[in-house]
N, C-alpha and C. Protein backbone atom coordinates (compact mmCIF):
# COMPACT_ATOMS: atom_id res chain seq x y z
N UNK A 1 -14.03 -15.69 13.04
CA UNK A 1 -12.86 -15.54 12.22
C UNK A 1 -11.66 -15.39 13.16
N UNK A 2 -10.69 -16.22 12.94
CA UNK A 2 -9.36 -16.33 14.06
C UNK A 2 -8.55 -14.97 12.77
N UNK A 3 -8.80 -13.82 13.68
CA UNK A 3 -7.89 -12.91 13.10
C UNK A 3 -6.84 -12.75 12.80
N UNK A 4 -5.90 -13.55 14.06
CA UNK A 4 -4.22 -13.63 14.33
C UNK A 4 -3.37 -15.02 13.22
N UNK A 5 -4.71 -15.25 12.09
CA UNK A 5 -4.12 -15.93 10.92
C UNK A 5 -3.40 -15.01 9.97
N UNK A 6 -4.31 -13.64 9.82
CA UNK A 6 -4.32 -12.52 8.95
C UNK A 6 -2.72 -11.63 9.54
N UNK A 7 -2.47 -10.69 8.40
CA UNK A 7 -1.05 -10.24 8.44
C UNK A 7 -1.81 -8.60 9.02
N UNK A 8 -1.10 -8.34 9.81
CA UNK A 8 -0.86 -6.83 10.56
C UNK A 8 -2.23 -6.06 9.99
N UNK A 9 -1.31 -5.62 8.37
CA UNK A 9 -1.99 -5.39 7.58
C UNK A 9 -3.63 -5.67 6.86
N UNK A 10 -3.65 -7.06 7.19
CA UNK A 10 -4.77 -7.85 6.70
C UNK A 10 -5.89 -7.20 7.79
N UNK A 11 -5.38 -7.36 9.19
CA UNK A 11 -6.42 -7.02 10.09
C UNK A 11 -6.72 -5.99 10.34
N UNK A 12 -5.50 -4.74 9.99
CA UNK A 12 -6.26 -3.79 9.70
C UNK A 12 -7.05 -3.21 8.75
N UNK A 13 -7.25 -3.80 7.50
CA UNK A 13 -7.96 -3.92 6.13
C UNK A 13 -9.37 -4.47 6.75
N UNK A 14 -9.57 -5.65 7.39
CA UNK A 14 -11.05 -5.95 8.06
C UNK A 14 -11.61 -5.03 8.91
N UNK A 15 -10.65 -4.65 9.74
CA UNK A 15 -11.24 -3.32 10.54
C UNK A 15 -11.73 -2.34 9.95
N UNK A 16 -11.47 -1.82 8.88
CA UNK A 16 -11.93 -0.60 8.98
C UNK A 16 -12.69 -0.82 7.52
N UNK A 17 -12.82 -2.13 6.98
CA UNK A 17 -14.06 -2.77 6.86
C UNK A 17 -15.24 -2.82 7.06
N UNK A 18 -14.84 -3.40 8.60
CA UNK A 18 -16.44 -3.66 9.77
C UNK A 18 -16.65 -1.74 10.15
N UNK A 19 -15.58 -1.09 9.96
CA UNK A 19 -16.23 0.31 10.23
C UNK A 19 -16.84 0.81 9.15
N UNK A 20 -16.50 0.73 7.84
CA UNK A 20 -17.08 1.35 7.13
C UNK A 20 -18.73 0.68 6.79
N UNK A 21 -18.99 -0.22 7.21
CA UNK A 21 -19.90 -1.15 6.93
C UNK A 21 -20.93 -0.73 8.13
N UNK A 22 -19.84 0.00 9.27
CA UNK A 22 -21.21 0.07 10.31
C UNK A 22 -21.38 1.66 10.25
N UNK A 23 -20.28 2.60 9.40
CA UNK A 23 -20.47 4.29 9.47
C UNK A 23 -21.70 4.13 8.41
N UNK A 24 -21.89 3.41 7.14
CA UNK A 24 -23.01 3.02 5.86
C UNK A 24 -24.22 2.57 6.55
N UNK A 25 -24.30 2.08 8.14
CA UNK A 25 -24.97 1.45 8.32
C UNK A 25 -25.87 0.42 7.66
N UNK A 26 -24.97 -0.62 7.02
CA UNK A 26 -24.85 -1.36 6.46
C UNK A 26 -24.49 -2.92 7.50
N UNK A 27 -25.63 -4.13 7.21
CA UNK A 27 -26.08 -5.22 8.46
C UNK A 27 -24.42 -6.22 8.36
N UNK A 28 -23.70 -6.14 7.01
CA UNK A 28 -22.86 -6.78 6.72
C UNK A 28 -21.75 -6.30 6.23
N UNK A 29 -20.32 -7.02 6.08
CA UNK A 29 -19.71 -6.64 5.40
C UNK A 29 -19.01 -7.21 3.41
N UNK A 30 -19.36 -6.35 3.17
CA UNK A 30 -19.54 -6.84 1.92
C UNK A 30 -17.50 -6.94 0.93
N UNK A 31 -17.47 -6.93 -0.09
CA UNK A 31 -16.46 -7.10 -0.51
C UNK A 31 -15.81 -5.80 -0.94
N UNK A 32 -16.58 -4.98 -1.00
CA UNK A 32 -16.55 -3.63 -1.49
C UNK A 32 -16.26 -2.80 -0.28
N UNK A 33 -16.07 -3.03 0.87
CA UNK A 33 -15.95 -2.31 2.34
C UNK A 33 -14.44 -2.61 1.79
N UNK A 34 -14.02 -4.36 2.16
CA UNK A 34 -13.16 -4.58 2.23
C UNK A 34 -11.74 -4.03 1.15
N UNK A 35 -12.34 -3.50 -0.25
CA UNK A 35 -11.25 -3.04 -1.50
C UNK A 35 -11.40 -1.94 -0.87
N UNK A 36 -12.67 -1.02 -0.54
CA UNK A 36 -12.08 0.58 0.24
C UNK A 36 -11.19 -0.01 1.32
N UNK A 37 -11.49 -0.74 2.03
CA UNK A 37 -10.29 -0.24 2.81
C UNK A 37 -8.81 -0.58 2.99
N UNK A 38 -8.76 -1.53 1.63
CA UNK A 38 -7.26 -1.95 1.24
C UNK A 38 -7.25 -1.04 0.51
N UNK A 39 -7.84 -0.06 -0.50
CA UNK A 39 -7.59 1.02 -1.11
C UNK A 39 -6.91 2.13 -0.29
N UNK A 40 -7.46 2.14 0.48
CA UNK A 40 -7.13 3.35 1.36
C UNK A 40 -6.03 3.04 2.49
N UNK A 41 -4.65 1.97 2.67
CA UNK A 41 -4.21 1.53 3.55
C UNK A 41 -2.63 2.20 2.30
N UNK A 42 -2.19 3.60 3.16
CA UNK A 42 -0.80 4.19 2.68
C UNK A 42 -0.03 3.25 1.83
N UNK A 43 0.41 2.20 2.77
CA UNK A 43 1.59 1.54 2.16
C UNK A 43 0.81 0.21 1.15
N UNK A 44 -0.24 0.33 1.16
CA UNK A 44 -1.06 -1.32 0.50
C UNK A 44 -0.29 -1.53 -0.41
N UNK A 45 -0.67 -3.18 -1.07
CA UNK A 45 0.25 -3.04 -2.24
C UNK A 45 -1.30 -3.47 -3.63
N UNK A 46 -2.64 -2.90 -3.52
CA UNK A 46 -3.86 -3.15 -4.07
C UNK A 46 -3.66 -2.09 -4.82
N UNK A 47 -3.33 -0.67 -4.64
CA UNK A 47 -3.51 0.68 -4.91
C UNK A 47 -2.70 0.41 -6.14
N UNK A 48 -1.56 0.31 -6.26
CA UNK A 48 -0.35 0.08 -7.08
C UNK A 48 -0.52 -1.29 -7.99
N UNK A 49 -1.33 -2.07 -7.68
CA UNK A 49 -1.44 -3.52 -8.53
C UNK A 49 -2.83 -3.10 -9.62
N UNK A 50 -3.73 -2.51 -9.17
CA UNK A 50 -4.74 -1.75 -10.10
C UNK A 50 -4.34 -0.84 -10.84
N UNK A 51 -3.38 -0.08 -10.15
CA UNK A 51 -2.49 1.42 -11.15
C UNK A 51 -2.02 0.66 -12.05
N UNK A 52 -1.15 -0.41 -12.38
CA UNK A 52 -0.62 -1.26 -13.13
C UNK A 52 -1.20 -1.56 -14.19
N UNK A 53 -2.54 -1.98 -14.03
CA UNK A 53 -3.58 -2.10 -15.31
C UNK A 53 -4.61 -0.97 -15.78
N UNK A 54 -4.04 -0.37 -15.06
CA UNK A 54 -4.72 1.09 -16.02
C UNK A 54 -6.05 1.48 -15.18
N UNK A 55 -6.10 0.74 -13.66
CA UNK A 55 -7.90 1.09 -13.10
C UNK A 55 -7.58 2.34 -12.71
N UNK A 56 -8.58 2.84 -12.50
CA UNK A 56 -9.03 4.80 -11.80
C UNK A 56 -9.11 4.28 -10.20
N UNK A 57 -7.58 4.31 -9.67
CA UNK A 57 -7.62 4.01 -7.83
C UNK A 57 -7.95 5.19 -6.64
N UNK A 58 -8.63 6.55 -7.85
CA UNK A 58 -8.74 7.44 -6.53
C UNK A 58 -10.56 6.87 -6.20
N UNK A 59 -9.81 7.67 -4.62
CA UNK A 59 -11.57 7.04 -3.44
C UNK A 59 -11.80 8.20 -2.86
């Protein structure tokens, strides 16, 4: 994966991705690493686009 396609943001959303995927010890990263950890990124704009439709965004 050429990372330096992805925005600041984006690559830090995969990172801590591939971490949560390897703290689960878990062989892959799945899609669900990746929403925690756009969930969990202060300024995201995922947190606020789910609040919008009414989802439950605490993690």
């Amino acid at each position: 994966m050429r990372m330096e396609r992805f925005t600041l943001r984006g690559q830090e959303a995969i990172q801590s991705a591939i971490e949560a995927a390897e703290r689960n010890q878990h062989q892959q990263v799945e899609p669900e690493h990746l929403l925690l950890a756009m969930l969990e990124q202060p300024e995201g704009v995922v947190r606020p686009v789910l609040g919008k439709i009414g989802a439950n965004v605490q993690v």
